[in-house]
PDB file of N, CA and C in Angstrom:
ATOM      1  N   UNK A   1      25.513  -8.415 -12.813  1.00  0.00           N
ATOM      2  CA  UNK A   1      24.207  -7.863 -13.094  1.00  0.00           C
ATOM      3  C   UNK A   1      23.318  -8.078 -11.874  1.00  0.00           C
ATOM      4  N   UNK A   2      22.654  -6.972 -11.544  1.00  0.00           N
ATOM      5  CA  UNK A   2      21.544  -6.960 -10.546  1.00  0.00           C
ATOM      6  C   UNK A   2      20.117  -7.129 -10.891  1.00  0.00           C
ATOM      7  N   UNK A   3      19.622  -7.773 -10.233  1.00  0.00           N
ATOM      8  CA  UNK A   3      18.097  -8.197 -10.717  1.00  0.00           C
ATOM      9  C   UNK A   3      17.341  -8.478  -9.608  1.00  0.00           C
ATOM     10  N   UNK A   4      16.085  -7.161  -9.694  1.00  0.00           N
ATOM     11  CA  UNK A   4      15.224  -7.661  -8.356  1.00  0.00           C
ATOM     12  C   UNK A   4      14.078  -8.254  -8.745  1.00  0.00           C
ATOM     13  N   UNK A   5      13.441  -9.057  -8.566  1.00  0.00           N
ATOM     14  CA  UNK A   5      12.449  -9.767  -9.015  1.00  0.00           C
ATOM     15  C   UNK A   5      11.239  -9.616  -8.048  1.00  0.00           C
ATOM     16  N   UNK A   6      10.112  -9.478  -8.776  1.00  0.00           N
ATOM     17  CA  UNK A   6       8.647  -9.199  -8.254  1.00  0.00           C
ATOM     18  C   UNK A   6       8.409 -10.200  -7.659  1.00  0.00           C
ATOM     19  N   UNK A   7       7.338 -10.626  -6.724  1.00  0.00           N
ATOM     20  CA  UNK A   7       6.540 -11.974  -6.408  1.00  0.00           C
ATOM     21  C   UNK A   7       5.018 -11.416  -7.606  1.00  0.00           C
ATOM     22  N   UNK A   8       3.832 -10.835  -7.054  1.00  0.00           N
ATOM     23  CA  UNK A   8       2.767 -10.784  -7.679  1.00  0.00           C
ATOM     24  C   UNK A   8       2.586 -10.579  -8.609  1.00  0.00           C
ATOM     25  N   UNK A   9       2.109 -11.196  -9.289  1.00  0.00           N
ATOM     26  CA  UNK A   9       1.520 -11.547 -11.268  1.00  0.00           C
ATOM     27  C   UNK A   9       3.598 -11.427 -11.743  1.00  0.00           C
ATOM     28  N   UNK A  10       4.231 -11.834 -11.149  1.00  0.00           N
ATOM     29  CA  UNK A  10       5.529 -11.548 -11.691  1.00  0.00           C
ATOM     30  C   UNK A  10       6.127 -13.330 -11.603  1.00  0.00           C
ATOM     31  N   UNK A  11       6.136 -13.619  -9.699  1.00  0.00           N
ATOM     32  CA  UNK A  11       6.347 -15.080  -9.694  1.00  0.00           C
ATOM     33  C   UNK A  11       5.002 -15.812  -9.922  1.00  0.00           C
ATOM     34  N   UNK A  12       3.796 -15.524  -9.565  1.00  0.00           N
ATOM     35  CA  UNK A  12       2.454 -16.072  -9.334  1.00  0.00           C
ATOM     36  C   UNK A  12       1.341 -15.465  -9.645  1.00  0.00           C
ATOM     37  N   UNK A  13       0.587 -15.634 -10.131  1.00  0.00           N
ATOM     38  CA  UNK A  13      -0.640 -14.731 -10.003  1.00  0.00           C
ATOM     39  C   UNK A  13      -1.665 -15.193  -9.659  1.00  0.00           C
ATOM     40  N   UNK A  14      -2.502 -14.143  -8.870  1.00  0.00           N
ATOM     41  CA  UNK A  14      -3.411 -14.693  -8.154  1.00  0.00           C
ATOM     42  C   UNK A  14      -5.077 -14.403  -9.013  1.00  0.00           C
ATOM     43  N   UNK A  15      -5.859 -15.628  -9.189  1.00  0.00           N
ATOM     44  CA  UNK A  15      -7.337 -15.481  -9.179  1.00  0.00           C
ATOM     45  C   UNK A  15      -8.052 -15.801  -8.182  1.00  0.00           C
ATOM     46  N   UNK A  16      -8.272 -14.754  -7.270  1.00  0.00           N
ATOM     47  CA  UNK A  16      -9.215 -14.914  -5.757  1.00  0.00           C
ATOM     48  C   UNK A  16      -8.627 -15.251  -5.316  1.00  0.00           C
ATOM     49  N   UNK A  17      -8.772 -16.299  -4.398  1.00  0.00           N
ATOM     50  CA  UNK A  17      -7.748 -17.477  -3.317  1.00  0.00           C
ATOM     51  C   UNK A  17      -6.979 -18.134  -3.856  1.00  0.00           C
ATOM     52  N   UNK A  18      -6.853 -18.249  -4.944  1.00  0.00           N
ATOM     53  CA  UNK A  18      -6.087 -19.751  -5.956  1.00  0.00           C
ATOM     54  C   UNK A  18      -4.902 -18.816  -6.653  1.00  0.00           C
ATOM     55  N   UNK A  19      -3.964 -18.963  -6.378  1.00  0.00           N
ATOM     56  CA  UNK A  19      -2.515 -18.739  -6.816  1.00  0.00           C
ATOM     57  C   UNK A  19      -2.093 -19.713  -8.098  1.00  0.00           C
ATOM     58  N   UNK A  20      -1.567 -19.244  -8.595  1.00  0.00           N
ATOM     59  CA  UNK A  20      -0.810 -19.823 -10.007  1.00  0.00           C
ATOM     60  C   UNK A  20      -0.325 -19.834 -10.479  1.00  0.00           C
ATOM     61  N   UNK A  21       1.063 -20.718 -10.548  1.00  0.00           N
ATOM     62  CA  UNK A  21       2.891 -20.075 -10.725  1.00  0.00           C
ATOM     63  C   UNK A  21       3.207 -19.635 -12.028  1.00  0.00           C
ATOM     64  N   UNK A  22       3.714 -18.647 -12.822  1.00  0.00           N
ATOM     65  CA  UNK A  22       3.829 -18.258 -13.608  1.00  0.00           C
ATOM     66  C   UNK A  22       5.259 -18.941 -14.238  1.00  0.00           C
ATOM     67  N   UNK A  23       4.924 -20.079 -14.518  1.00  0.00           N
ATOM     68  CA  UNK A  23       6.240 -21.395 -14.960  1.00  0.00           C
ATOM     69  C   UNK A  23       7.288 -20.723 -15.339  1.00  0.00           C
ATOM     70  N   UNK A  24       6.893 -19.302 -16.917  1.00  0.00           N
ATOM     71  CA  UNK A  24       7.906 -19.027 -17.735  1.00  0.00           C
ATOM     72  C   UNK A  24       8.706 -18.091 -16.828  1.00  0.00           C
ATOM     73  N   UNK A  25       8.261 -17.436 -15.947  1.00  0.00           N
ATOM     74  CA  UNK A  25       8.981 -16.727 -15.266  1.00  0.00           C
ATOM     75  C   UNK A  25      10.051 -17.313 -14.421  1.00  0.00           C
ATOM     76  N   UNK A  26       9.545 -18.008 -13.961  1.00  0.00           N
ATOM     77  CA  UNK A  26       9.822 -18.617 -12.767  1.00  0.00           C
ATOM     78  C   UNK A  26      11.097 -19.656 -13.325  1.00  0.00           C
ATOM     79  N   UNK A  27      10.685 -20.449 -14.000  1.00  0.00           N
ATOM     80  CA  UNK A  27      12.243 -21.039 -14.948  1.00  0.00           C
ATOM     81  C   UNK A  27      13.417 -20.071 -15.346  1.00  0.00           C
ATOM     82  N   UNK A  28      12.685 -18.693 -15.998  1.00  0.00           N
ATOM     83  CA  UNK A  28      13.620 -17.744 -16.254  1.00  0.00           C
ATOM     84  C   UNK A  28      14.502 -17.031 -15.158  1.00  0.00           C
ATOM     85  N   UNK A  29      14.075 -17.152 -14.024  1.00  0.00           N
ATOM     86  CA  UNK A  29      14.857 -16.597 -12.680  1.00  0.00           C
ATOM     87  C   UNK A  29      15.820 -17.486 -12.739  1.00  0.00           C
ATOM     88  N   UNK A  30      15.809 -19.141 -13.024  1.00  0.00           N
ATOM     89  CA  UNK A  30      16.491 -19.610 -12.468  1.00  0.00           C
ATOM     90  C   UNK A  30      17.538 -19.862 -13.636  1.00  0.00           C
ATOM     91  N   UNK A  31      17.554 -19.397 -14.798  1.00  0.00           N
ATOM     92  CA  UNK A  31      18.299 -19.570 -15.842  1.00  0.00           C
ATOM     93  C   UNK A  31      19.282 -18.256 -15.817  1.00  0.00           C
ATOM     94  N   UNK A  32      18.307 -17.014 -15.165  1.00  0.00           N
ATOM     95  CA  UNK A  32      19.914 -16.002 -15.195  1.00  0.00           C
ATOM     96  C   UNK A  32      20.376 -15.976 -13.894  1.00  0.00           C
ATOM     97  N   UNK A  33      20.265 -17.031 -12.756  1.00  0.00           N
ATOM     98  CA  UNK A  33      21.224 -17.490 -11.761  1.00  0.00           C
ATOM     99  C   UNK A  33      21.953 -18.131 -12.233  1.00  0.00           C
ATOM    100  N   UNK A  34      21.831 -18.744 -12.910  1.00  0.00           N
ATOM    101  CA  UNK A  34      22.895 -20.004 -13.665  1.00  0.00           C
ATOM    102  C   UNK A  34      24.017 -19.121 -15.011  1.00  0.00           C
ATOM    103  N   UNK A  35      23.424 -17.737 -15.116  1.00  0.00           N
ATOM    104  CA  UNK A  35      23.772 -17.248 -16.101  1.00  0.00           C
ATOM    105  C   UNK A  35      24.818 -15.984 -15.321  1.00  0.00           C
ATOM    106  N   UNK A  36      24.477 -15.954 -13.849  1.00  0.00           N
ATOM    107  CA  UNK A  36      25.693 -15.290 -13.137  1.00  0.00           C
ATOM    108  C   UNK A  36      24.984 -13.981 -12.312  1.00  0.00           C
ATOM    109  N   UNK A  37      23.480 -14.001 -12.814  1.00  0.00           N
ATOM    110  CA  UNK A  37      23.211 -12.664 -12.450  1.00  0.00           C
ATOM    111  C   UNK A  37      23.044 -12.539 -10.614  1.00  0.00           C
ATOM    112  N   UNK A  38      22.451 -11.265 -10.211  1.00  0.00           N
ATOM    113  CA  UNK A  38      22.868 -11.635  -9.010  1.00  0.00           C
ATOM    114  C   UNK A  38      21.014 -11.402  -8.315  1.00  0.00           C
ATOM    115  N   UNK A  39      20.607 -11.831  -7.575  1.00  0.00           N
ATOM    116  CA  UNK A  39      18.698 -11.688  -7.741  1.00  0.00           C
ATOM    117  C   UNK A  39      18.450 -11.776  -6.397  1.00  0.00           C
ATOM    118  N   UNK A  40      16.890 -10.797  -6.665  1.00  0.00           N
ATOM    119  CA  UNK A  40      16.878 -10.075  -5.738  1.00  0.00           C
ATOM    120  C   UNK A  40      15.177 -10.256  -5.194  1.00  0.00           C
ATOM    121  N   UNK A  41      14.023 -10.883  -4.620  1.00  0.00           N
ATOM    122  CA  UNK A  41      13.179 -10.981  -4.386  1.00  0.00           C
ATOM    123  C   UNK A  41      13.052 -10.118  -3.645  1.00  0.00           C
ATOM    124  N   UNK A  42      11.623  -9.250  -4.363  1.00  0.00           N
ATOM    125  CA  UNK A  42      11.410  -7.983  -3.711  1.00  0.00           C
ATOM    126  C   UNK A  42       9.401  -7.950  -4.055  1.00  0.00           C
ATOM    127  N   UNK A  43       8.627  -7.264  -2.829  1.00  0.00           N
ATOM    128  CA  UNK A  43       7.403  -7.440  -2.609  1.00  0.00           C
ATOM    129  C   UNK A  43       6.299  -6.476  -2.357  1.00  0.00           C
ATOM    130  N   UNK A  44       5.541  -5.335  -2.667  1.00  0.00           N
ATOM    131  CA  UNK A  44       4.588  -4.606  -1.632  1.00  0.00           C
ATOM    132  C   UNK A  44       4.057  -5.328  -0.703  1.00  0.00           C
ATOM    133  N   UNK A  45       4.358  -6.034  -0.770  1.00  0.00           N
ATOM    134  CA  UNK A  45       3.943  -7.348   1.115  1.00  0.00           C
ATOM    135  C   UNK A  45       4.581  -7.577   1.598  1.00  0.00           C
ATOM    136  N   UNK A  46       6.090  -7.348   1.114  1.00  0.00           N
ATOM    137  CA  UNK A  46       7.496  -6.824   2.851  1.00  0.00           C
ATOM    138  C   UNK A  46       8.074  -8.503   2.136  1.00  0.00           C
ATOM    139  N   UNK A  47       9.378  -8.500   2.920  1.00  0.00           N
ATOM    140  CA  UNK A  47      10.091  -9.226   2.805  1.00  0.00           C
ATOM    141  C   UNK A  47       9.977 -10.484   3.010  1.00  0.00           C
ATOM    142  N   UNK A  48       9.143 -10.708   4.270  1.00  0.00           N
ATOM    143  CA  UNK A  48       8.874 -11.821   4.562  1.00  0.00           C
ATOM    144  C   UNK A  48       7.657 -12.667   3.527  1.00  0.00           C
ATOM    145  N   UNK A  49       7.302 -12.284   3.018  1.00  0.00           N
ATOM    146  CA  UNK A  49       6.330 -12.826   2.183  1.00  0.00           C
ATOM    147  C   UNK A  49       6.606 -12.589   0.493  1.00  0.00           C
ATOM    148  N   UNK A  50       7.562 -12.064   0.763  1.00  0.00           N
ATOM    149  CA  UNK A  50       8.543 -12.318  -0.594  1.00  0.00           C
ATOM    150  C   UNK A  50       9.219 -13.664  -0.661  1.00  0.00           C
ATOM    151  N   UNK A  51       9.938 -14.135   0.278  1.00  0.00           N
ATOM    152  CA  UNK A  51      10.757 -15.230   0.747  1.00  0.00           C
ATOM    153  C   UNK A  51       9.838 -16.442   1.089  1.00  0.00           C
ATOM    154  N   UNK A  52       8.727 -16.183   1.774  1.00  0.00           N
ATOM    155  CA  UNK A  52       7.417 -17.697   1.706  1.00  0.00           C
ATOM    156  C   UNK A  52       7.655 -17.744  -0.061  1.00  0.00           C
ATOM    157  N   UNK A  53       6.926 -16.724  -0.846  1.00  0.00           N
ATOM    158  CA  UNK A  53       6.618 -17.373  -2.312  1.00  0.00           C
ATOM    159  C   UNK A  53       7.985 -17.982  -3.136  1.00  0.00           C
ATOM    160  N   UNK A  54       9.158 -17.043  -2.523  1.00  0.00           N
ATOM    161  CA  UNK A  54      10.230 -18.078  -3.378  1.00  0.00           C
ATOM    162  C   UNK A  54      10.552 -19.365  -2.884  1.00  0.00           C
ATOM    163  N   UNK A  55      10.188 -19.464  -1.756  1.00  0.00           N
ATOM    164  CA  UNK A  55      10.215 -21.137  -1.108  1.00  0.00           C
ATOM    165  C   UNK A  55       9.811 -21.879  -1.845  1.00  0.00           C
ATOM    166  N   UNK A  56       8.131 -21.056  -1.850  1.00  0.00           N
ATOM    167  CA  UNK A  56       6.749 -22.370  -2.576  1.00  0.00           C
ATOM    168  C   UNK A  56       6.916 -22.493  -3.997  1.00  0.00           C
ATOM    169  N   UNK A  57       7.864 -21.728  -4.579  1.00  0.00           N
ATOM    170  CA  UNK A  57       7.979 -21.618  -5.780  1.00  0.00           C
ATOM    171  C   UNK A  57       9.274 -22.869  -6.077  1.00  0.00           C
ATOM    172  N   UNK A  58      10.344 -22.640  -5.282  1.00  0.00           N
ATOM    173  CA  UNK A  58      11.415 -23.821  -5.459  1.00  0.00           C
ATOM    174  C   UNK A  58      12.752 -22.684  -5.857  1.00  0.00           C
ATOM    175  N   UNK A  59      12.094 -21.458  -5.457  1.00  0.00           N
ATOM    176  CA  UNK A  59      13.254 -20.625  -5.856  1.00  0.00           C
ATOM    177  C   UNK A  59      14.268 -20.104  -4.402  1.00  0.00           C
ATOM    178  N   UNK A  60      14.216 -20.463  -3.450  1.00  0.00           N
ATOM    179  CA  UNK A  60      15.014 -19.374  -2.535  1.00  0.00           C
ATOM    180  C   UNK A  60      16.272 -19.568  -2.352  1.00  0.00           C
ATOM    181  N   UNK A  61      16.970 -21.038  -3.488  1.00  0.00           N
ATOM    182  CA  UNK A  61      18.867 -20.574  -3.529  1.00  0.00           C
ATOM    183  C   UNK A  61      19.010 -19.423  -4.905  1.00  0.00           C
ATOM    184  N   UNK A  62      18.201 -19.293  -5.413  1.00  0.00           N
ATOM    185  CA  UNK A  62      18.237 -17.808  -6.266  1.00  0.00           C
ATOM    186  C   UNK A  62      18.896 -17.176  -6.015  1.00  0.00           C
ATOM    187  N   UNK A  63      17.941 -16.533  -4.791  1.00  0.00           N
ATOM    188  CA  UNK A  63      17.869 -14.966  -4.221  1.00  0.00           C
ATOM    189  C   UNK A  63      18.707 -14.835  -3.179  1.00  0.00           C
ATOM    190  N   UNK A  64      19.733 -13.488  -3.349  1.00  0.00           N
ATOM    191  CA  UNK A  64      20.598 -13.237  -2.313  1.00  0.00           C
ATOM    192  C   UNK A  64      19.849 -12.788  -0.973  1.00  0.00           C
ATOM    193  N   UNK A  65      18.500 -12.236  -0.951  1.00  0.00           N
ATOM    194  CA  UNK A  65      17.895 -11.139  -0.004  1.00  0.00           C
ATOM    195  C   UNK A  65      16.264 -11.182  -0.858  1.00  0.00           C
ATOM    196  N   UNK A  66      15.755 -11.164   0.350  1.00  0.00           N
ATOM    197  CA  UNK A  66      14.329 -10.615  -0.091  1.00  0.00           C
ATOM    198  C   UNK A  66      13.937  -9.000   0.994  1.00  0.00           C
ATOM    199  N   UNK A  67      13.237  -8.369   0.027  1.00  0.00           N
ATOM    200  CA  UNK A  67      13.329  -7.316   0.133  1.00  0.00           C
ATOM    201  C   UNK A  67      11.726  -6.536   0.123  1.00  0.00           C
ATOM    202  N   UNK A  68      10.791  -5.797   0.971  1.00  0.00           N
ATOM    203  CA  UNK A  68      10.106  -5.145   0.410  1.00  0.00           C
ATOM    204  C   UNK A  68      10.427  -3.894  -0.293  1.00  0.00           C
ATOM    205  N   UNK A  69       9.230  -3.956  -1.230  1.00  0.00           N
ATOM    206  CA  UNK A  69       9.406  -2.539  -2.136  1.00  0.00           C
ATOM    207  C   UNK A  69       9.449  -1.233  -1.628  1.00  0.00           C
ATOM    208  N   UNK A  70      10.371  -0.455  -2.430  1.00  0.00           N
ATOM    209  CA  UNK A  70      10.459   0.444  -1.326  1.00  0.00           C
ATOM    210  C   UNK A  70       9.132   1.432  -1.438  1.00  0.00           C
ATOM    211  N   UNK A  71       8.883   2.427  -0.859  1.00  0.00           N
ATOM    212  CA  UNK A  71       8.206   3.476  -1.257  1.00  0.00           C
ATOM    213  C   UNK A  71       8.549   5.006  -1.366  1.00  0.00           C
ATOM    214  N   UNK A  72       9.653   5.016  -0.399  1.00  0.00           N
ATOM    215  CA  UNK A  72      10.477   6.414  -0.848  1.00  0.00           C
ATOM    216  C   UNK A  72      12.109   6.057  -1.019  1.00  0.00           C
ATOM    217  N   UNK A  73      12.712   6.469  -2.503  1.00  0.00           N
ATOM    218  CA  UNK A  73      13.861   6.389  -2.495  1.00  0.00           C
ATOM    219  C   UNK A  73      14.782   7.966  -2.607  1.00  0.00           C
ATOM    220  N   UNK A  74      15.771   7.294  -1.694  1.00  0.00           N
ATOM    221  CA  UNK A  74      16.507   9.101  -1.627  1.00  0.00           C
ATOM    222  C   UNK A  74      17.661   8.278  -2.119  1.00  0.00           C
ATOM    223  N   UNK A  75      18.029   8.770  -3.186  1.00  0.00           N
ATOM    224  CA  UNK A  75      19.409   8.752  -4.245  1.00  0.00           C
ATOM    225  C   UNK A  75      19.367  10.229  -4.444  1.00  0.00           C
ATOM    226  N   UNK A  76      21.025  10.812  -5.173  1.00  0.00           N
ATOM    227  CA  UNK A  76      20.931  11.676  -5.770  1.00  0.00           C
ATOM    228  C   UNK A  76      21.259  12.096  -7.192  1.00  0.00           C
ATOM    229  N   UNK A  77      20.834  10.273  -7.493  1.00  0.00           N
ATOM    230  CA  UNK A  77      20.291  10.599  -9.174  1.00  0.00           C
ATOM    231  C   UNK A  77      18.962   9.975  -9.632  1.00  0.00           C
ATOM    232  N   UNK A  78      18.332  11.659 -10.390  1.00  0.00           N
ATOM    233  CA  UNK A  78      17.155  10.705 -10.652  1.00  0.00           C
ATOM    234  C   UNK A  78      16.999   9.452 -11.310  1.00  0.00           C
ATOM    235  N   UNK A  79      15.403   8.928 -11.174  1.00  0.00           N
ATOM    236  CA  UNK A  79      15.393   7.525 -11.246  1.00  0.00           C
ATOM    237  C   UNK A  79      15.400   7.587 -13.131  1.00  0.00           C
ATOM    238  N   UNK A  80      14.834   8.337 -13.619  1.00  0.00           N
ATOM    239  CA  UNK A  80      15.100   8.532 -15.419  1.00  0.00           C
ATOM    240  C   UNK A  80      16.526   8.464 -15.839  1.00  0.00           C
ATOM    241  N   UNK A  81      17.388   8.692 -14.968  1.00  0.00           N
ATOM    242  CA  UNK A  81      18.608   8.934 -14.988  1.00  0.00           C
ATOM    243  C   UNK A  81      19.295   7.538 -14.672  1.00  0.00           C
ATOM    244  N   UNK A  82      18.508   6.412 -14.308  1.00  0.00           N
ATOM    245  CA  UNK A  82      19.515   5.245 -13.848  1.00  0.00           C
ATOM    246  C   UNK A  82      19.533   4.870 -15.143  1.00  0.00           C
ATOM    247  N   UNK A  83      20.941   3.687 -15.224  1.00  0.00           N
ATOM    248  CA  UNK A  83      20.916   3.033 -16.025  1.00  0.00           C
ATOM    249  C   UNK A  83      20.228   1.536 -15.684  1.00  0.00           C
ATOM    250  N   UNK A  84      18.969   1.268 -16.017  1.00  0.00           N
ATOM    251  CA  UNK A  84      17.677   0.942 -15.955  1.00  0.00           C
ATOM    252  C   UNK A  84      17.135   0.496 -16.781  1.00  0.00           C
ATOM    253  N   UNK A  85      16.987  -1.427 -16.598  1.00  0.00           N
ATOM    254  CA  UNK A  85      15.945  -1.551 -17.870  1.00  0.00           C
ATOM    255  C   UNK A  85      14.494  -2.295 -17.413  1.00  0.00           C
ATOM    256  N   UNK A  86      13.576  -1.976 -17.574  1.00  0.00           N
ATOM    257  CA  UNK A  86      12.628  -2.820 -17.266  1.00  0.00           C
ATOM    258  C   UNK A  86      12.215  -4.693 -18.040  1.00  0.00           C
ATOM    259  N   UNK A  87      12.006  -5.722 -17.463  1.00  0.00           N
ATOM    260  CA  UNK A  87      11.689  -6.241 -18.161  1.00  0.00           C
ATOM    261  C   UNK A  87      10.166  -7.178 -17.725  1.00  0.00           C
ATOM    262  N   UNK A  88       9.661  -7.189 -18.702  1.00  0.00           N
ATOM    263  CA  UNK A  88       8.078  -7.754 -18.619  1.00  0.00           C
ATOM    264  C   UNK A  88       7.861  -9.171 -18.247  1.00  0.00           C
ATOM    265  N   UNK A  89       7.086  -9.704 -17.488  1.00  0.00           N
ATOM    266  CA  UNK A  89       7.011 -10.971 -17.262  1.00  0.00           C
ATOM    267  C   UNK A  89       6.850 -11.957 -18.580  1.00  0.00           C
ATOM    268  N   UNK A  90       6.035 -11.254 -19.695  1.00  0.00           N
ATOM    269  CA  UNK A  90       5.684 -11.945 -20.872  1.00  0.00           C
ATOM    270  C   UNK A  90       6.981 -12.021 -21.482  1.00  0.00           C
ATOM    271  N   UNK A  91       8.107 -11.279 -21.587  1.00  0.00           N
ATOM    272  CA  UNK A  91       9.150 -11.107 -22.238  1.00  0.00           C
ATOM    273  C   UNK A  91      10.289 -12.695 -21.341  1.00  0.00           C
ATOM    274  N   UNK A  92       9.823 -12.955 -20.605  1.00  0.00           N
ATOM    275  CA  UNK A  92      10.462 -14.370 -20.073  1.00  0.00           C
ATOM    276  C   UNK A  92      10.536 -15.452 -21.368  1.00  0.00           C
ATOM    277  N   UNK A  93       9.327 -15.922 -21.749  1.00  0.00           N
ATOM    278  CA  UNK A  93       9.501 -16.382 -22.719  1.00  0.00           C
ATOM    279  C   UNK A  93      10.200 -16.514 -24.281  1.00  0.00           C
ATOM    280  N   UNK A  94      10.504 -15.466 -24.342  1.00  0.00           N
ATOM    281  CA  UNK A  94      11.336 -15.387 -25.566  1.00  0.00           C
ATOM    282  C   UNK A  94      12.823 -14.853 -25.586  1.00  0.00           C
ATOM    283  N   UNK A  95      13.194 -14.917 -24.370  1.00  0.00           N
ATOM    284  CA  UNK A  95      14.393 -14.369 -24.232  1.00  0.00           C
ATOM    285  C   UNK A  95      15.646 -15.230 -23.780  1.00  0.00           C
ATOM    286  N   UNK A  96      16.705 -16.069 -23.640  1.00  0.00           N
ATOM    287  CA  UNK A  96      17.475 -16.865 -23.046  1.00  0.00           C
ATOM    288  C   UNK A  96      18.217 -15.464 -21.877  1.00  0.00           C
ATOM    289  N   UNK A  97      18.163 -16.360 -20.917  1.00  0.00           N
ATOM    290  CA  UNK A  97      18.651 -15.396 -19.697  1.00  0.00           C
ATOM    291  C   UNK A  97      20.317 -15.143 -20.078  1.00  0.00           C
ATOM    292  N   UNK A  98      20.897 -16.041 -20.814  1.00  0.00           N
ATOM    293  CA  UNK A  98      22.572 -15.462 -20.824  1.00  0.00           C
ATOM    294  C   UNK A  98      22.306 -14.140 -22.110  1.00  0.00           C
ATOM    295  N   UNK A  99      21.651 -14.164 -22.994  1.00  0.00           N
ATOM    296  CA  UNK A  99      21.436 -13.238 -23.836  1.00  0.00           C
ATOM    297  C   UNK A  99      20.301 -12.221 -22.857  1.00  0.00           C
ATOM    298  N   UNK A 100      19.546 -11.878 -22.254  1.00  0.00           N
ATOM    299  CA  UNK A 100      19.353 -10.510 -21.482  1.00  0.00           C
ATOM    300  C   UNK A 100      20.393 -10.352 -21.022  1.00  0.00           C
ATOM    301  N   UNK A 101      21.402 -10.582 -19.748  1.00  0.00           N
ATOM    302  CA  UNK A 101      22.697 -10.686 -19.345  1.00  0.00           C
ATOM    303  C   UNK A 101      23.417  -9.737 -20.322  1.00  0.00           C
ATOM    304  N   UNK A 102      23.961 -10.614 -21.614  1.00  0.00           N
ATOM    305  CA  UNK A 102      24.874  -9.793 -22.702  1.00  0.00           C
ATOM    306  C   UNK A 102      23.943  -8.287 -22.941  1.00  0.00           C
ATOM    307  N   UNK A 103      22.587  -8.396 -23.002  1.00  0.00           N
ATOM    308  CA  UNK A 103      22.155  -7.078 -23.897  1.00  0.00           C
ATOM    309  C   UNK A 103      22.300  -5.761 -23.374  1.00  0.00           C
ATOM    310  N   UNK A 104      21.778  -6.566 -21.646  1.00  0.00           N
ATOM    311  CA  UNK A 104      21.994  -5.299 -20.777  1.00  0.00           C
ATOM    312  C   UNK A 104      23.735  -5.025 -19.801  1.00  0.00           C
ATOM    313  N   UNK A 105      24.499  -5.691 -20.304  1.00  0.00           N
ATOM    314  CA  UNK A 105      25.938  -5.198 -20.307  1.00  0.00           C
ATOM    315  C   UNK A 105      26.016  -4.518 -21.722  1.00  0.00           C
ATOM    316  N   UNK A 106      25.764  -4.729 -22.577  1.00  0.00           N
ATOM    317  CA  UNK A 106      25.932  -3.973 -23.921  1.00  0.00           C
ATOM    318  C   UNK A 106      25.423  -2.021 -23.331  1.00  0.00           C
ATOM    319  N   UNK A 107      24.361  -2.295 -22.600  1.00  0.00           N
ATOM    320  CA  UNK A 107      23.255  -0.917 -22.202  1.00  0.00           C
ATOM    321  C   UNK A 107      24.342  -0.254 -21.679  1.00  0.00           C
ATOM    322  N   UNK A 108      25.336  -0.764 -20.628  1.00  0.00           N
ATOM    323  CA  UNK A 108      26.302   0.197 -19.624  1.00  0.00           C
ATOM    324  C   UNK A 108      27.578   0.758 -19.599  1.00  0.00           C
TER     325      UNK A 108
END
């Protein structure tokens, strides 16, 4: 399983200058590494500042690659067309990472 993971309001969120780690998330990254998945820190602030926040976070044996977001993708299947699931930062909390894992192999 592939999993790219946000930094903003995803690993941290910010009020003004003061940053603030978003615990449930942030535990949950590290529960579907342990659960096999394969993760992917990705940023609209480029790569390199994808990879500072998984540092400060305690996350960067996670992540295979940090990555900025892209802004144009050329595939030639549309993106409605991937097999694609979104999941919500709030949804960290109630979910065990080996069970997302099973649900979304069940999806493919």
């Amino acid at each position: 399983m592939i999993i790219y993971v946000d930094v903003d309001d995803t690993l941290v969120r910010s009020f003004g200058s003061k940053q603030i780690a978003m615990s449930a998330t942030q535990n949950y990254v590290r529960k579907l590494k342990e659960a096999g998945a394969k993760l992917y820190c990705w940023s609209s602030g480029g790569a390199e500042y994808a990879q500072n926040y998984a540092e400060m976070a305690g996350l960067a044996d996670c992540f295979i690659a940090y990555l900025p977001k892209p802004q144009v993708l050329l595939d030639d299947v549309l993106v409605q067309n991937w097999e694609l699931q979104q999941l919500h930062p709030n949804e960290c909390r109630s979910t065990p990472g080996d069970e997302l894992l099973d649900r979304l192999k069940e999806t493919r």
